[in-house]
Protein backbone atom coordinates (compact mmCIF):
# COMPACT_ATOMS: atom_id res chain seq x y z
CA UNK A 1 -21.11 154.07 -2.92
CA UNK A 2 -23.07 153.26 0.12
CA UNK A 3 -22.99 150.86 3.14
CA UNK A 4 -24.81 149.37 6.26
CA UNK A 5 -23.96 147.18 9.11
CA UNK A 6 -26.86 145.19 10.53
CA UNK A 7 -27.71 142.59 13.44
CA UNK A 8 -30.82 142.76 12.70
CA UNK A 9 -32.44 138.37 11.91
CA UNK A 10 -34.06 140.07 8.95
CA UNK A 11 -31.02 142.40 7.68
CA UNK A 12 -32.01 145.72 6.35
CA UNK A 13 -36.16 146.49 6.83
CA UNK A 14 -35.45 149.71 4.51
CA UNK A 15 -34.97 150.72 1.15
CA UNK A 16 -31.41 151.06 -0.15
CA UNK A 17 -29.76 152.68 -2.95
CA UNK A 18 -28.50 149.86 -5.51
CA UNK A 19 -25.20 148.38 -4.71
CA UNK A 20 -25.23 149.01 -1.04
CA UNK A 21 -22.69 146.74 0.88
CA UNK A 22 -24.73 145.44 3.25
CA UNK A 23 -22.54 143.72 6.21
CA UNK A 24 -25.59 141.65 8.04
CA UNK A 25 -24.81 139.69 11.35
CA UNK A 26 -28.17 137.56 11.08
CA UNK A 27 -28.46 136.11 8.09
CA UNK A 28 -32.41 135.77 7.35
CA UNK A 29 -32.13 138.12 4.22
CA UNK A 30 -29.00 137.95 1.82
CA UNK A 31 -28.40 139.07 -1.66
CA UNK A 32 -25.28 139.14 -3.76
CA UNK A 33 -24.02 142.79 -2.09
CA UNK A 34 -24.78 141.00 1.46
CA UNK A 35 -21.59 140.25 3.51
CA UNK A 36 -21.38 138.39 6.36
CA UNK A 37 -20.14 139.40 9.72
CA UNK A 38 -19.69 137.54 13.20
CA UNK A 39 -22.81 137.81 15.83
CA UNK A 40 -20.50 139.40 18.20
CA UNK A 41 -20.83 138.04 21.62
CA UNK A 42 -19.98 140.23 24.07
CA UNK A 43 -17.00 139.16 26.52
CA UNK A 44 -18.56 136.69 29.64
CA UNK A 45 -17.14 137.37 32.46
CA UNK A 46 -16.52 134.81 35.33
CA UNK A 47 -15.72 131.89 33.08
CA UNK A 48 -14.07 129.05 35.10
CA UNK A 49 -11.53 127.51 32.21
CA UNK A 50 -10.22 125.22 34.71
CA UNK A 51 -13.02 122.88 35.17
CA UNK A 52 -12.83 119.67 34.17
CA UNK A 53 -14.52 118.53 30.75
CA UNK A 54 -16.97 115.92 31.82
CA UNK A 55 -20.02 117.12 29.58
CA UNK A 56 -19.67 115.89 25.85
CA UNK A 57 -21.73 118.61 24.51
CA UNK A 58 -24.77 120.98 26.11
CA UNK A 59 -27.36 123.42 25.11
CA UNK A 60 -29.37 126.20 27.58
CA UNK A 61 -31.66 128.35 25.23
CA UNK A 62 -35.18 128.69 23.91
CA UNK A 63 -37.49 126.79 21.75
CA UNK A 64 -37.10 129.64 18.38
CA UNK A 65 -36.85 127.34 15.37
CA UNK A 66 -38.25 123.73 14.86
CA UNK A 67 -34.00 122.44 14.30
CA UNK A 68 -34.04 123.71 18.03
CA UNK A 69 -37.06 120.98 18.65
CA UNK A 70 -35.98 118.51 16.90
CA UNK A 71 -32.15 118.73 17.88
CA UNK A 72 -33.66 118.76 21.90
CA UNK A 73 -35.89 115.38 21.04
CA UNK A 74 -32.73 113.54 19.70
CA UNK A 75 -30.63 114.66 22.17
CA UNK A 76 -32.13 115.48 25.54
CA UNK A 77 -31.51 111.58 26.83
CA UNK A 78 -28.09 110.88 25.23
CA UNK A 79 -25.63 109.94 27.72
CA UNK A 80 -22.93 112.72 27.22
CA UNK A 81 -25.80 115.64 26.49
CA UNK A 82 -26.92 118.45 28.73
CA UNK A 83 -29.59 120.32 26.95
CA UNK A 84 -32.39 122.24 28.82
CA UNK A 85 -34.61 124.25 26.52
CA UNK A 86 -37.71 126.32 27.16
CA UNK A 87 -40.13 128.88 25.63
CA UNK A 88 -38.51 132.14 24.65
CA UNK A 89 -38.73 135.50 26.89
CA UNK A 90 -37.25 138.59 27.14
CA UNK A 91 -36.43 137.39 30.77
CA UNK A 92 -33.30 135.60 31.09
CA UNK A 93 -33.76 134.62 35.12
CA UNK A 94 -30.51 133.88 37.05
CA UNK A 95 -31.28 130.42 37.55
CA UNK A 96 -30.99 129.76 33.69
CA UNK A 97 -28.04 132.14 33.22
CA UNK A 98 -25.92 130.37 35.81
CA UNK A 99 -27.13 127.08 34.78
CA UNK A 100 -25.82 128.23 31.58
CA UNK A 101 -22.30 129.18 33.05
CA UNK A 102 -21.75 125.64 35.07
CA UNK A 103 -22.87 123.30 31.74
CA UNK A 104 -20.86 125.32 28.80
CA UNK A 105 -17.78 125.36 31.33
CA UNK A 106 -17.63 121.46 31.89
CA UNK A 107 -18.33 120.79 28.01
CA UNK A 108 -16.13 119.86 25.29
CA UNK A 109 -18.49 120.84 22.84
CA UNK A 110 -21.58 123.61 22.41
CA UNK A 111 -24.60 123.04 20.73
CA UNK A 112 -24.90 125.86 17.92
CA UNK A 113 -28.51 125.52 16.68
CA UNK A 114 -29.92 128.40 14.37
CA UNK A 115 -32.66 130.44 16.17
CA UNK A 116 -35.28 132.37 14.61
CA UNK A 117 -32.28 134.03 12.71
CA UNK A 118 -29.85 131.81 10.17
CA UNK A 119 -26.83 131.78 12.85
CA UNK A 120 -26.43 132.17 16.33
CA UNK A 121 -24.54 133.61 19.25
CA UNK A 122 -23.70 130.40 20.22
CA UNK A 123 -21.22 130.05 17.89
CA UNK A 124 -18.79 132.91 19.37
CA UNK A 125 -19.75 132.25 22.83
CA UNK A 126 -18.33 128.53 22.58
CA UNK A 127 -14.54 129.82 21.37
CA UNK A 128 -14.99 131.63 25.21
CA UNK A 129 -15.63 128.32 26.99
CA UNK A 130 -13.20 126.62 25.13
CA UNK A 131 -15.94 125.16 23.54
CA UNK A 132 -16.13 123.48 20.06
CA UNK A 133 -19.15 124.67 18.48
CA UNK A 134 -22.02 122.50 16.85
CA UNK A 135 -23.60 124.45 14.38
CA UNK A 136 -26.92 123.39 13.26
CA UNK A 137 -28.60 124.97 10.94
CA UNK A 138 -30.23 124.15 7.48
CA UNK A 139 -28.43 128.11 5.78
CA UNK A 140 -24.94 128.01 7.10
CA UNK A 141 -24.27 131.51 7.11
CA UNK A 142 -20.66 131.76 8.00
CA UNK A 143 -18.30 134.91 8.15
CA UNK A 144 -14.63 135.37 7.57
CA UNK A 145 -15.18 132.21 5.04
CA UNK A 146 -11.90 133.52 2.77
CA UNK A 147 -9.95 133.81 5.86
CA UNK A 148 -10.92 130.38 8.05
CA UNK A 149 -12.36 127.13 7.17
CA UNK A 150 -14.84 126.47 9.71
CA UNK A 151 -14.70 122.92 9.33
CA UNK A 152 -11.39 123.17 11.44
CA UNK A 153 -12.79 125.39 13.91
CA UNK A 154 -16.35 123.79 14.46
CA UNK A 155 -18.84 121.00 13.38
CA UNK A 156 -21.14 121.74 10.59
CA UNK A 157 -24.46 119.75 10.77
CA UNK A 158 -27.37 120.01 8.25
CA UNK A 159 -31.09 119.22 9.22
CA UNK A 160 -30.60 115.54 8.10
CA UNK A 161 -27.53 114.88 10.21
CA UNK A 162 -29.15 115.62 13.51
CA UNK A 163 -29.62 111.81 14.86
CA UNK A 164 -25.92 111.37 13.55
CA UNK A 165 -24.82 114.09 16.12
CA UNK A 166 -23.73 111.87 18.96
CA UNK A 167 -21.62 109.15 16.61
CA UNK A 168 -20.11 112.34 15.03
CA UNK A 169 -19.01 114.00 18.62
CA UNK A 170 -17.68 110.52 19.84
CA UNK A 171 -15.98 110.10 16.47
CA UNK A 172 -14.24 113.55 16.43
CA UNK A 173 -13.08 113.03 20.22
CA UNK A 174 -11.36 109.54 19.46
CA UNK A 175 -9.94 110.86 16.39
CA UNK A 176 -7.87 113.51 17.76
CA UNK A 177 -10.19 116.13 16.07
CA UNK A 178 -11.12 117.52 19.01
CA UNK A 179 -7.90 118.55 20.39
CA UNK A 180 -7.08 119.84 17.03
CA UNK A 181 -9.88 122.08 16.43
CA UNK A 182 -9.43 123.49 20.00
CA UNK A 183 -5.57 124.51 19.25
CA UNK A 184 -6.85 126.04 15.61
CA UNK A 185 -9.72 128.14 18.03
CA UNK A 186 -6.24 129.55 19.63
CA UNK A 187 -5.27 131.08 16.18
CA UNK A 188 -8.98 132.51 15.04
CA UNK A 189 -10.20 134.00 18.93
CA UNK A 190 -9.02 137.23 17.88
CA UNK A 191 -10.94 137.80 15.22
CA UNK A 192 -14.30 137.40 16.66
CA UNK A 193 -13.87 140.55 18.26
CA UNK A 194 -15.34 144.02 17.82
CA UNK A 195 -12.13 145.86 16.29
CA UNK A 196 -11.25 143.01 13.93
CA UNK A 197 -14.78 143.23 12.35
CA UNK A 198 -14.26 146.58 12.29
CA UNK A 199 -11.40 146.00 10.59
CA UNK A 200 -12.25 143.59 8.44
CA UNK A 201 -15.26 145.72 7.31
CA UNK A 202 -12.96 148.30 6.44
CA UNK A 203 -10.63 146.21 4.27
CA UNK A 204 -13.49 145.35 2.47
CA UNK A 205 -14.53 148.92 1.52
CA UNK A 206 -10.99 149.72 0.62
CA UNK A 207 -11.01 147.21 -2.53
């Protein structure tokens, strides 16, 4: 028996041997011996949990699938939303970085749109803020799915629930959902971390 672990948007670019496990963090190319694990986003430091929450949700990224468009001309003039978007780079310039550090700390939630690959990082950075994350995304390609429901850790939104975003925000706030999906984030941090994937990855070979 073989394996592979991937990040790689487009999973495994080689030949395998049949029956490979493939564990794949980005979710472009999945068969039935494809496993998904978390994009693992690596700890941020300087994170200032104290501020208050005065940003309903926000989003600072770059323009890498048309849900990313459309999501930012919805959104962009919503009372509530933050999001500041631009062309993608392989420059991330301190200006946008920090920007990025003030608007996730003062948010209650964090705008998870797939990028050029099925899921994004966006997801594990917002359990860092304190953040409930708003994945968007029309393949939601979810780990740990035996272990957690996501649907009490984040917000799931297809392609044709984008305009609904904001009544679905405001609705999960006044509900007590938010405060509820931020004490089940308490429970679940720990396994968005490198061990517990390794871990889990070696559970799974075991059976």
């Amino acid at each position: 028996s073989y394996f592979t672990v991937c990040q790689n948007d487009d999973g495994i670019l080689e030949s395998l041997p049949p029956d490979t496990l493939k564990f794949c963090a980005g979710g472009n190319k999945i068969d039935d011996n494809t496993i998904p694990i978390p994009l693992i986003a690596a700890p941020i430091l300087g994170i200032d949990l104290s501020r208050d929450k005065d940003i309903l949700a926000s989003f600072v990224g770059s323009n890498t699938h048309p849900l990313r468009a459309e999501m930012y001309k919805t959104l962009r003039k919503k009372e509530g939303f933050s999001i500041h978007m631009k062309n993608w780079s392989l420059e991330l310039p301190q200006d946008a970085y920090a920007q990025f550090m003030e608007l996730s700390s003062r948010s209650k939630f964090m705008l998870a749109p797939r990028g050029y690959g099925a899921t994004s990082f966006r997801l594990y950075e917002a359990f860092q803020f304190n953040c409930i994350p708003v994945y968007i995304s029309d393949v939601l390609y979810l780990p740990y799915k035996e272990i957690i429901d996501w649907n009490d850790i984040s917000i799931l939104i297809s392609p044709q629930e984008i305009d609904q975003i904001e009544d679905i925000l405001h609705e999960c706030v006044n509900s007590g959902g938010y405060q509820r999906k931020l004490d089940n984030i308490k429970d679940i941090k720990h396994l968005f971390t490198m061990d517990h994937m390794v871990d889990y990855i070696e559970t799974k070979l075991a059976k």
